[in-house]
C-alpha atoms as a PDB file:
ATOM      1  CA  UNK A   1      22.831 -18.383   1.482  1.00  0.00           C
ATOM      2  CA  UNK A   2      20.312 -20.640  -0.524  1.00  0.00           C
ATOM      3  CA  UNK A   3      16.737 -20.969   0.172  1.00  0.00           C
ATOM      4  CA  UNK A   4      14.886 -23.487  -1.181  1.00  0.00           C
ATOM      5  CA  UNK A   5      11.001 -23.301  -1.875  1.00  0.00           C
ATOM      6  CA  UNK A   6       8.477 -26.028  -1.968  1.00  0.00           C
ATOM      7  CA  UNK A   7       5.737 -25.320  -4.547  1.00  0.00           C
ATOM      8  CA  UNK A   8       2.575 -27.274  -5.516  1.00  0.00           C
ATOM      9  CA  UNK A   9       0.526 -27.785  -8.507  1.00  0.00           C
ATOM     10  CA  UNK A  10      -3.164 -27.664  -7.241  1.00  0.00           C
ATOM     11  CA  UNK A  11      -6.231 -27.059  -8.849  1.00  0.00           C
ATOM     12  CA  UNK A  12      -6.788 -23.254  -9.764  1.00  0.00           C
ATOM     13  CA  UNK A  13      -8.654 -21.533  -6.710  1.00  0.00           C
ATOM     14  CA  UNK A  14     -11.345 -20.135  -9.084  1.00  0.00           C
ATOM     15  CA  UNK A  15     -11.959 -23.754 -10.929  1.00  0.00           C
ATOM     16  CA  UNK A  16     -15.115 -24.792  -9.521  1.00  0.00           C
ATOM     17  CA  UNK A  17     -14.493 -28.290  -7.617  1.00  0.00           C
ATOM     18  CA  UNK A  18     -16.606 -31.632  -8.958  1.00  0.00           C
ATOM     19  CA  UNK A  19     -16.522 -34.872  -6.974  1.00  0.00           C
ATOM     20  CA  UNK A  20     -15.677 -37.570  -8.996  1.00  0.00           C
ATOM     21  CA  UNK A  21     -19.019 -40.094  -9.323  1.00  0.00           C
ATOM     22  CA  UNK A  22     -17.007 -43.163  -7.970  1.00  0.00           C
ATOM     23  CA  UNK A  23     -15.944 -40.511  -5.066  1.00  0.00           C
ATOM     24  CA  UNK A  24     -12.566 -41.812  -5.256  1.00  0.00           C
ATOM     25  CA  UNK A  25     -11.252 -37.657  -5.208  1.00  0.00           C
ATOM     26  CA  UNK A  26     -12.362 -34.690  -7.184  1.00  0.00           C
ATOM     27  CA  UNK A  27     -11.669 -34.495 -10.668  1.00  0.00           C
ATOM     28  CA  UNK A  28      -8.380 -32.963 -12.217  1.00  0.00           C
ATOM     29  CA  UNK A  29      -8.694 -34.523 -15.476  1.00  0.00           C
ATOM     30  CA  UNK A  30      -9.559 -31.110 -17.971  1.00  0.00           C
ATOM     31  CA  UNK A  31      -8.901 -29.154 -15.015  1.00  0.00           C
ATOM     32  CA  UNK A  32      -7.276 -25.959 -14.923  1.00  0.00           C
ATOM     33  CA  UNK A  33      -4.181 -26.326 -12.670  1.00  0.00           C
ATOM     34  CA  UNK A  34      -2.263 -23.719 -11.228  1.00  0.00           C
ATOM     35  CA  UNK A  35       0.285 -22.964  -8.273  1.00  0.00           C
ATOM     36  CA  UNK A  36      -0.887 -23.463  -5.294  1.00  0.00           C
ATOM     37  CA  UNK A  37      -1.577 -19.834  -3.483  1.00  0.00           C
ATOM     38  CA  UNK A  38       0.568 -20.202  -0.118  1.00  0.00           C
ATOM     39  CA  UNK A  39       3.464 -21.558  -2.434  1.00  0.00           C
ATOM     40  CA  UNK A  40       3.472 -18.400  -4.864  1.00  0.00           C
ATOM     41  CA  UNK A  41       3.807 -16.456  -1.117  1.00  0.00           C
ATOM     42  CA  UNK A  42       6.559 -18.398  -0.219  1.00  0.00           C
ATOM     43  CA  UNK A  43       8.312 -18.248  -3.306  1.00  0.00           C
ATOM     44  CA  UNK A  44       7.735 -14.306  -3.364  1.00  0.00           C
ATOM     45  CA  UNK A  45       9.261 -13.950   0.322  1.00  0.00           C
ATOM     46  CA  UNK A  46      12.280 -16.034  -1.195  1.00  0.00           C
ATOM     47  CA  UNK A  47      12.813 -13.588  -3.898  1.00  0.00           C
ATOM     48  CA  UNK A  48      12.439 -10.157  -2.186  1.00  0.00           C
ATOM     49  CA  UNK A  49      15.350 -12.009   0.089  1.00  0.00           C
ATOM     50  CA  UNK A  50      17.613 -12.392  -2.491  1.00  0.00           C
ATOM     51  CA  UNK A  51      16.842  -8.944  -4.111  1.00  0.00           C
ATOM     52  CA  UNK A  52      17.747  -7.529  -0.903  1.00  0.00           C
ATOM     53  CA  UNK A  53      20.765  -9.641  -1.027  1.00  0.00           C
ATOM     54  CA  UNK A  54      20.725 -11.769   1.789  1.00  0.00           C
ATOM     55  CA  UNK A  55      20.377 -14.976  -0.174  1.00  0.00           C
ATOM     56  CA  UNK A  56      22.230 -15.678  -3.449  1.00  0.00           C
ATOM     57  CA  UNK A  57      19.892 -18.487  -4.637  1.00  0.00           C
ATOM     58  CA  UNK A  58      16.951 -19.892  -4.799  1.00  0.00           C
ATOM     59  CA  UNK A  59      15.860 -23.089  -5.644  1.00  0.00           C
ATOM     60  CA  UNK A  60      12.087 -24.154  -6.632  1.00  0.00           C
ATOM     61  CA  UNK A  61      10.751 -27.727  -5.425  1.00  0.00           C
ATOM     62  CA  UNK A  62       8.101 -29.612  -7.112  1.00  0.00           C
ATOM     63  CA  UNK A  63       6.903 -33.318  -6.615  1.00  0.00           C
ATOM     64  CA  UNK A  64       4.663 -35.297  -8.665  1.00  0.00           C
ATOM     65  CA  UNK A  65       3.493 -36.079 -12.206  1.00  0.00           C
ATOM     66  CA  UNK A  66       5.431 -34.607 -15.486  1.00  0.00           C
ATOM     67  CA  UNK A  67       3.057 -31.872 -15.200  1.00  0.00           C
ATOM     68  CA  UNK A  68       4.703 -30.522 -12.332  1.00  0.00           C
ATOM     69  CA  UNK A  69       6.955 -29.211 -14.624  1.00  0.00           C
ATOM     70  CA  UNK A  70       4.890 -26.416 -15.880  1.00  0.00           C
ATOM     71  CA  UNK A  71       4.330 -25.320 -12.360  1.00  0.00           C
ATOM     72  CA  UNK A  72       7.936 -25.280 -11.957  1.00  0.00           C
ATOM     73  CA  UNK A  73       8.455 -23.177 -15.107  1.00  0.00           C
ATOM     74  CA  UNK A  74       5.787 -20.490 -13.696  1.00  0.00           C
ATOM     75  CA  UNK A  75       8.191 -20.385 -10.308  1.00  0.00           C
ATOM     76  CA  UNK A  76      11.202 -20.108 -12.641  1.00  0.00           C
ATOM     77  CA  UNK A  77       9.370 -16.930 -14.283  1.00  0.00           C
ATOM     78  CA  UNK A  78       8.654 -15.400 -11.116  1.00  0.00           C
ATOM     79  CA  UNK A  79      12.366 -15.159 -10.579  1.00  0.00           C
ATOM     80  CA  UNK A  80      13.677 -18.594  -9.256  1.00  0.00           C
ATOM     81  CA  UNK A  81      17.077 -19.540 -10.568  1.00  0.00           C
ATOM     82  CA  UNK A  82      17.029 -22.959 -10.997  1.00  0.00           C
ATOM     83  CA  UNK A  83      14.100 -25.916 -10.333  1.00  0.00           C
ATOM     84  CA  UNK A  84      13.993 -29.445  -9.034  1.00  0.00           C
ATOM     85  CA  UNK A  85      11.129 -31.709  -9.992  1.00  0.00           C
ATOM     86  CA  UNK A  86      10.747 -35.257  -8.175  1.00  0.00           C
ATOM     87  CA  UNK A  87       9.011 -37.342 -10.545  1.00  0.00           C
ATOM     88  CA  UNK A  88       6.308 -39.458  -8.798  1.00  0.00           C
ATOM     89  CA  UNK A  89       2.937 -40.635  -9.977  1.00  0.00           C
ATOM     90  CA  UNK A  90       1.837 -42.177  -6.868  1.00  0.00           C
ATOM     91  CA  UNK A  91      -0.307 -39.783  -4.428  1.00  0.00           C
ATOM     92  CA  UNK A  92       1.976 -38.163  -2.164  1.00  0.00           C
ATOM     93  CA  UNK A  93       1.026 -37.129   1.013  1.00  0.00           C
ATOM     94  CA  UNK A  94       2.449 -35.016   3.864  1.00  0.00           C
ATOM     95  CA  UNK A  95       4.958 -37.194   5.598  1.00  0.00           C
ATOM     96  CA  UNK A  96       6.340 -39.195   2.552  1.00  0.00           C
ATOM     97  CA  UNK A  97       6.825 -35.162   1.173  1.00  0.00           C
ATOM     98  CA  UNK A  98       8.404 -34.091   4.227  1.00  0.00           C
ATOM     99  CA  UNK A  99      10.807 -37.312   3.933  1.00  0.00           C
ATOM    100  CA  UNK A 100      11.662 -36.000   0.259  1.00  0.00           C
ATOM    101  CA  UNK A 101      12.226 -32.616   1.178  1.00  0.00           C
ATOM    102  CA  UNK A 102      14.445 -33.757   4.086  1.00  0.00           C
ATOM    103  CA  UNK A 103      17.024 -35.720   1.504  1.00  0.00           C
ATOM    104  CA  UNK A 104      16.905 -32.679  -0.972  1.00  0.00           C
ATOM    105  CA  UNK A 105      18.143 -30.508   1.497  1.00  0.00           C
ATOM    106  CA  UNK A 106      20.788 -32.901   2.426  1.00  0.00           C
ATOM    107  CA  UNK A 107      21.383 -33.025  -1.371  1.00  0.00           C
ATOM    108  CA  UNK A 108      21.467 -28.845  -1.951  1.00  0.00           C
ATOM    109  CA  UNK A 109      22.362 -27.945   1.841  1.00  0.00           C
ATOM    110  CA  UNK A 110      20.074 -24.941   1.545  1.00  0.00           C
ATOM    111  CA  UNK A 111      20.300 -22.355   4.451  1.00  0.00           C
ATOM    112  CA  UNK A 112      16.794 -21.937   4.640  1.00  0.00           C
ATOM    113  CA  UNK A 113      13.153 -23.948   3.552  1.00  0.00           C
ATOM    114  CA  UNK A 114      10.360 -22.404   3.107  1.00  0.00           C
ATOM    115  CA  UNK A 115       6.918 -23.385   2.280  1.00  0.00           C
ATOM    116  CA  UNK A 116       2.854 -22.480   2.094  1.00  0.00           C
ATOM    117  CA  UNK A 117       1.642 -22.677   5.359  1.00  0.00           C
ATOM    118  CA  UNK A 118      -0.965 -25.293   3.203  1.00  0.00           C
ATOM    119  CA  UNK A 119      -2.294 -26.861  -0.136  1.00  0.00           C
ATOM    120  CA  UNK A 120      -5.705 -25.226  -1.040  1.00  0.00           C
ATOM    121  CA  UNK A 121      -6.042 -28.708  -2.127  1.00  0.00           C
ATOM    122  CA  UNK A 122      -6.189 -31.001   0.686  1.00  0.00           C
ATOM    123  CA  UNK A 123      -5.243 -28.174   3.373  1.00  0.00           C
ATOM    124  CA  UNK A 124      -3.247 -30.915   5.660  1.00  0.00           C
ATOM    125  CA  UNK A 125      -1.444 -27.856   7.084  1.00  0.00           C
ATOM    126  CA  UNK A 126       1.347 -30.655   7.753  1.00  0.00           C
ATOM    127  CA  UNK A 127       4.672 -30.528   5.584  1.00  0.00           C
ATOM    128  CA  UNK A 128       6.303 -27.682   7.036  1.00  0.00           C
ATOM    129  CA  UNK A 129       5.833 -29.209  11.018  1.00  0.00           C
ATOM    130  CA  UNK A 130       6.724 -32.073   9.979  1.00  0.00           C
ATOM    131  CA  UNK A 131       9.852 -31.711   7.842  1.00  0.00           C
ATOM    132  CA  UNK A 132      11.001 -29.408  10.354  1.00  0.00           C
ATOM    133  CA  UNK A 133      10.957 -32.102  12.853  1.00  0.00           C
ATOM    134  CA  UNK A 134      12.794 -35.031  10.200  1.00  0.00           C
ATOM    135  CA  UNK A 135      15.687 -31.891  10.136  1.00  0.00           C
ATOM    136  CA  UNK A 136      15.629 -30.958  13.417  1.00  0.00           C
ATOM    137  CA  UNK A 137      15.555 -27.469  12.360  1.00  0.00           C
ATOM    138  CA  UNK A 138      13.653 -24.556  14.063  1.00  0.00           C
ATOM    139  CA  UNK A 139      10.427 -23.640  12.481  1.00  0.00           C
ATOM    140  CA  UNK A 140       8.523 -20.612  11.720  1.00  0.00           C
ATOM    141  CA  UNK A 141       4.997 -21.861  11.256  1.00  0.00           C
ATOM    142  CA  UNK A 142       1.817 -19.136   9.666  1.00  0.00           C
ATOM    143  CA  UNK A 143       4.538 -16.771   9.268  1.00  0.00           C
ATOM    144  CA  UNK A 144       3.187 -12.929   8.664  1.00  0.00           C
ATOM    145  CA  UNK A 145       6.371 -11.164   8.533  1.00  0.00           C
ATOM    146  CA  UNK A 146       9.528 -12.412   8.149  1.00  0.00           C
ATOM    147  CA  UNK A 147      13.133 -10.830   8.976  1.00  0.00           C
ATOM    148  CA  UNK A 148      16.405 -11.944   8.225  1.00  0.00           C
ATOM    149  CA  UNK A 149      19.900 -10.743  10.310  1.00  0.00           C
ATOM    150  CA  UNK A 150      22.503 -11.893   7.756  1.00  0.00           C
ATOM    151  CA  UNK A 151      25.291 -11.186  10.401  1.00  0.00           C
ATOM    152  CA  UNK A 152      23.713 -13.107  13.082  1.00  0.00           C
ATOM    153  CA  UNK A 153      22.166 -15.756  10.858  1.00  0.00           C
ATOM    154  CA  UNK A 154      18.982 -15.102  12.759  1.00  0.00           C
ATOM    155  CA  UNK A 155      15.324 -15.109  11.687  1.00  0.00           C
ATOM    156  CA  UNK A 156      12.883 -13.006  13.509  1.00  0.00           C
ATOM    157  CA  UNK A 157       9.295 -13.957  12.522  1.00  0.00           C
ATOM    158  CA  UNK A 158       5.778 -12.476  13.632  1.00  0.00           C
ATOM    159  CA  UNK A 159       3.336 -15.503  13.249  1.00  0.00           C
ATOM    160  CA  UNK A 160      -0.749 -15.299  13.751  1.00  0.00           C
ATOM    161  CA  UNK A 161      -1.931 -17.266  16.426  1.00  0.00           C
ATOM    162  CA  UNK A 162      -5.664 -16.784  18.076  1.00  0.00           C
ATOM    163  CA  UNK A 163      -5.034 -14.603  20.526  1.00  0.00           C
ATOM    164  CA  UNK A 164      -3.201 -11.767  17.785  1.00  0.00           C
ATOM    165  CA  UNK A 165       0.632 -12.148  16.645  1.00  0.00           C
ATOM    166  CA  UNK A 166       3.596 -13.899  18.213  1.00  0.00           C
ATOM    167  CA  UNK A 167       7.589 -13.553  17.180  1.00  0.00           C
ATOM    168  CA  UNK A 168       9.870 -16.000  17.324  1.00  0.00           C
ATOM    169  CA  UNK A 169      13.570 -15.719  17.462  1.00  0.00           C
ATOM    170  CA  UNK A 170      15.270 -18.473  14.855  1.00  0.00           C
ATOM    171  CA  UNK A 171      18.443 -19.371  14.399  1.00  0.00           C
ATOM    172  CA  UNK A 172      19.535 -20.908  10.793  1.00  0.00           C
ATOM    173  CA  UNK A 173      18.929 -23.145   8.866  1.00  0.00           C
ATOM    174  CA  UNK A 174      15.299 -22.791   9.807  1.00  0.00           C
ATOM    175  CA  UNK A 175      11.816 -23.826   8.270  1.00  0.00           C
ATOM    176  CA  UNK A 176       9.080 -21.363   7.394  1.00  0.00           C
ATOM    177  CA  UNK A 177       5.446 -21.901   5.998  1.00  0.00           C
ATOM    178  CA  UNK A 178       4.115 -19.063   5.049  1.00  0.00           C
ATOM    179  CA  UNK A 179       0.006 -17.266   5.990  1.00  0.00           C
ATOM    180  CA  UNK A 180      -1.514 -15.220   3.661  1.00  0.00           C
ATOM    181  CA  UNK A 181      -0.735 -11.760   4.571  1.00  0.00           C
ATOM    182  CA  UNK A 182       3.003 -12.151   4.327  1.00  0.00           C
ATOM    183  CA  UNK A 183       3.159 -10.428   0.700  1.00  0.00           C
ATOM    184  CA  UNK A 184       1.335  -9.728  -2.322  1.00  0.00           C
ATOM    185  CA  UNK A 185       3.205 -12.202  -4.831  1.00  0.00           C
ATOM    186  CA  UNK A 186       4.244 -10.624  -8.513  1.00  0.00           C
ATOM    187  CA  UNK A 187       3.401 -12.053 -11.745  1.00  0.00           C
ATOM    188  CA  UNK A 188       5.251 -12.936 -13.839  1.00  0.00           C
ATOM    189  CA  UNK A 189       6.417 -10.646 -17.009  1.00  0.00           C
ATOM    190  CA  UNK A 190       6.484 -11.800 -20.452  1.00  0.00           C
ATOM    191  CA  UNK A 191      10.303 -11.689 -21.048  1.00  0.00           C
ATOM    192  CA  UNK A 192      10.985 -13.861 -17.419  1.00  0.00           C
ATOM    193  CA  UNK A 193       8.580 -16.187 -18.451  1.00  0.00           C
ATOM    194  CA  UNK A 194      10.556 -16.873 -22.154  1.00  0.00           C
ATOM    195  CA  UNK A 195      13.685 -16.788 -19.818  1.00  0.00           C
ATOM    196  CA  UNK A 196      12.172 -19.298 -17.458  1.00  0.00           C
ATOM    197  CA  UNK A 197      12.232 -21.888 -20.615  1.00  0.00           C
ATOM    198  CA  UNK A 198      15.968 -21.892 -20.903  1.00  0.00           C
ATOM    199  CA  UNK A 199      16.485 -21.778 -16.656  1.00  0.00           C
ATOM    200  CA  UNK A 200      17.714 -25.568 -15.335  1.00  0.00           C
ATOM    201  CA  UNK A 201      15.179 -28.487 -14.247  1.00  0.00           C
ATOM    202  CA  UNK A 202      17.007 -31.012 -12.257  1.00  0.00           C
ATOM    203  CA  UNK A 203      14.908 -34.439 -12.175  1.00  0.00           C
ATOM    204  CA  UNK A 204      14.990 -36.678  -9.290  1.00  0.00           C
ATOM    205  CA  UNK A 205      12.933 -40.059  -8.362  1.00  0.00           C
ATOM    206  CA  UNK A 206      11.845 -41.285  -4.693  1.00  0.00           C
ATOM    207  CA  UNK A 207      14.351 -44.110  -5.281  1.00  0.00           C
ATOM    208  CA  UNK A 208      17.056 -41.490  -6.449  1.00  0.00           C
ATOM    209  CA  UNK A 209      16.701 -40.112  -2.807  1.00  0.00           C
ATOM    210  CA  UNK A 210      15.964 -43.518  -0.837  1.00  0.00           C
ATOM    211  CA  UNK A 211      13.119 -42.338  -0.017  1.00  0.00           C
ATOM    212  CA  UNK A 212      10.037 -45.261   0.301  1.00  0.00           C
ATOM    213  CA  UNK A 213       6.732 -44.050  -1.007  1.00  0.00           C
ATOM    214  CA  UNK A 214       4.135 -45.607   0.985  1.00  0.00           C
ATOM    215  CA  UNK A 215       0.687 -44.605   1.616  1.00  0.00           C
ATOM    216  CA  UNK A 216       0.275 -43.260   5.314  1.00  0.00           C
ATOM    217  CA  UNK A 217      -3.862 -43.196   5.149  1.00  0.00           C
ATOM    218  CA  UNK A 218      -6.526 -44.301   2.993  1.00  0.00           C
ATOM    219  CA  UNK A 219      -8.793 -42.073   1.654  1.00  0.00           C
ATOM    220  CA  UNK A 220     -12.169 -44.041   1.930  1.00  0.00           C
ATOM    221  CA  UNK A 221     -14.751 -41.506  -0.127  1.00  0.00           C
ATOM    222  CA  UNK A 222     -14.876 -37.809  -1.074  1.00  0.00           C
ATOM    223  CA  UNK A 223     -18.390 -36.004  -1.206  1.00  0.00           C
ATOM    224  CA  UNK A 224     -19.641 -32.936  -1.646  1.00  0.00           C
ATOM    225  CA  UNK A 225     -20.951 -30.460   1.328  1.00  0.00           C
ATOM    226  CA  UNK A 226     -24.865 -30.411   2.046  1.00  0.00           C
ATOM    227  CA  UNK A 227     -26.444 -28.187   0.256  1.00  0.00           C
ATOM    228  CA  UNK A 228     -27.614 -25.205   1.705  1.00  0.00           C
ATOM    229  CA  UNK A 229     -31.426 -24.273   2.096  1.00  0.00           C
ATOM    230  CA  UNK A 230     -32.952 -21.258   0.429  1.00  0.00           C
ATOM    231  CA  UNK A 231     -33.378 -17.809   2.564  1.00  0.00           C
ATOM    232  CA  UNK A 232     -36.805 -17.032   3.434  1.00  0.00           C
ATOM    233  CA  UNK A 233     -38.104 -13.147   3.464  1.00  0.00           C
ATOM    234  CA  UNK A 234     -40.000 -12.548   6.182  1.00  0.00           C
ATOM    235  CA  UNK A 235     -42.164  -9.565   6.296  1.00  0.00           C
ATOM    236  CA  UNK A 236     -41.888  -8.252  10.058  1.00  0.00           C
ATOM    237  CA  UNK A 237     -39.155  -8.195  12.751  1.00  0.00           C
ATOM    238  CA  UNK A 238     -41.420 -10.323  15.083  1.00  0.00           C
ATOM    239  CA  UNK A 239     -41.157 -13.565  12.363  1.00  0.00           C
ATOM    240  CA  UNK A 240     -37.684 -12.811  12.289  1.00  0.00           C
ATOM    241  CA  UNK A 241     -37.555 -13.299  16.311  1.00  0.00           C
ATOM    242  CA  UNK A 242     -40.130 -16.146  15.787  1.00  0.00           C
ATOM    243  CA  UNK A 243     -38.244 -17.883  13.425  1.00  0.00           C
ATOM    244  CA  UNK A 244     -35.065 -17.929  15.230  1.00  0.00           C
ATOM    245  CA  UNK A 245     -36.575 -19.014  17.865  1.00  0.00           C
ATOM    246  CA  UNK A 246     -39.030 -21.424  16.991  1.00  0.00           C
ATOM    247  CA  UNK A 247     -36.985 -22.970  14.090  1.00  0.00           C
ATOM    248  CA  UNK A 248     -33.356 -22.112  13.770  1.00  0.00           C
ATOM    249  CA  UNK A 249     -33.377 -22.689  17.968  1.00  0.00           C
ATOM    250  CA  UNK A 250     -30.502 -19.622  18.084  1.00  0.00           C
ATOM    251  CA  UNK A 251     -31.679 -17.451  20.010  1.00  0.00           C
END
């Protein structure tokens, strides 16, 4: 079976995020960029799979600018076999993404897709739902364990919901996005990551896949949070109790 794994570049979660001044978006220009967290998950979940043997590829997707390519080389060090980058330097958001990955995996006919559960980025929390739906596949959404009967060609998987976990019974091919406590992902090792440079890139373009690239929502400005008010020390339980209840109106 072959699984194929969506990955995004994103800025690095410790990279401390500046609005642009225009606040068009935040900037990325001298940015540190990185993969996004919920992708290196889903790439990791991929991998242990195939170590275990019940895949016998997997396939890294990235879309976006020729940078994308680096990301795609870090997947490829983690222990992907082969990468596909879709070259596209307009913004892509969730649907025209979900259209892409939809006419890859009619391309690579992979048993299985799986994906972050969400970009740190712009935290849509949308791909996954709705590629599932273009494919008509069962999904597998906030997935926090994930089991595979090869035999069967069933997927059992415990997801989080609010009122504590819920498993779902899927048969294949399937979608999965991925929550946080699924795995710890690995790094990657010195001599995979000088393998990784010699491991296949396969390049694609929207119009390579018929797929249209259209915008599906404008973006109309980007600003930073309020800031937050100092503390105050108070110096006796009763201006604690006065304060909440005179001023912060919480209790």
């Amino acid at each position: 079976m072959k699984i194929m794994v969506a990955i995004k570049r994103v800025v690095d979660y410790a990279v401390k995020i500046r609005v642009k001044p225009d606040k068009t978006g935040v900037e990325t220009q001298n940015v540190k960029m990185s993969m996004n967290p919920f992708c290196e998950i889903a790439l990791e979940e991929a991998l242990r799979m195939k170590e275990s043997g019940l895949a016998s590829e997997v396939v890294a997707v990235s879309m976006g600018p020729a940078q994308c390519i680096d990301t795609l080389r870090t997947g490829l060090a983690m222990g992907a076999d082969r990468g596909i980058h879709v070259e596209a330097t307009e913004a892509l958001f969730p649907l025209s993404v979900a259209k892409l990955l939809r006419a890859l995996v009619e391309v690579e006919k992979p048993g299985l897709l799986i994906l972050g559960k969400q970009a740190i980025d712009d935290d849509c929390n949308q791909t996954g739902q709705m590629v599932a739906g273009l494919l008509n596949w069962p999904q597998g959404t906030f997935a926090s364990k994930v089991v595979l009967d090869k035999e069967k060609q069933v997927l059992t998987v415990d997801r989080e919901v609010d009122g504590g976990l819920e498993t779902l019974s899927l048969d294949l091919p399937a979608v999965i996005t991925t929550d946080l406590r699924l795995n710890q992902p690995r790094y990657a090792t010195l001599p995979n990551i000088m393998k990784a440079k010699s491991k296949a890139i396969k390049k694609f373009t929207p119009k390579d896949l018929n797929v249209e690239i259209k915008p599906d929502f404008e973006v109309l400005q980007v600003t930073d949070p309020p800031k937050r008010k100092a503390g105050v020390v108070v110096s006796s339980v009763d201006e604690l109790i006065d304060k909440l209840k005179n001023e912060a109106r919480v209790i």
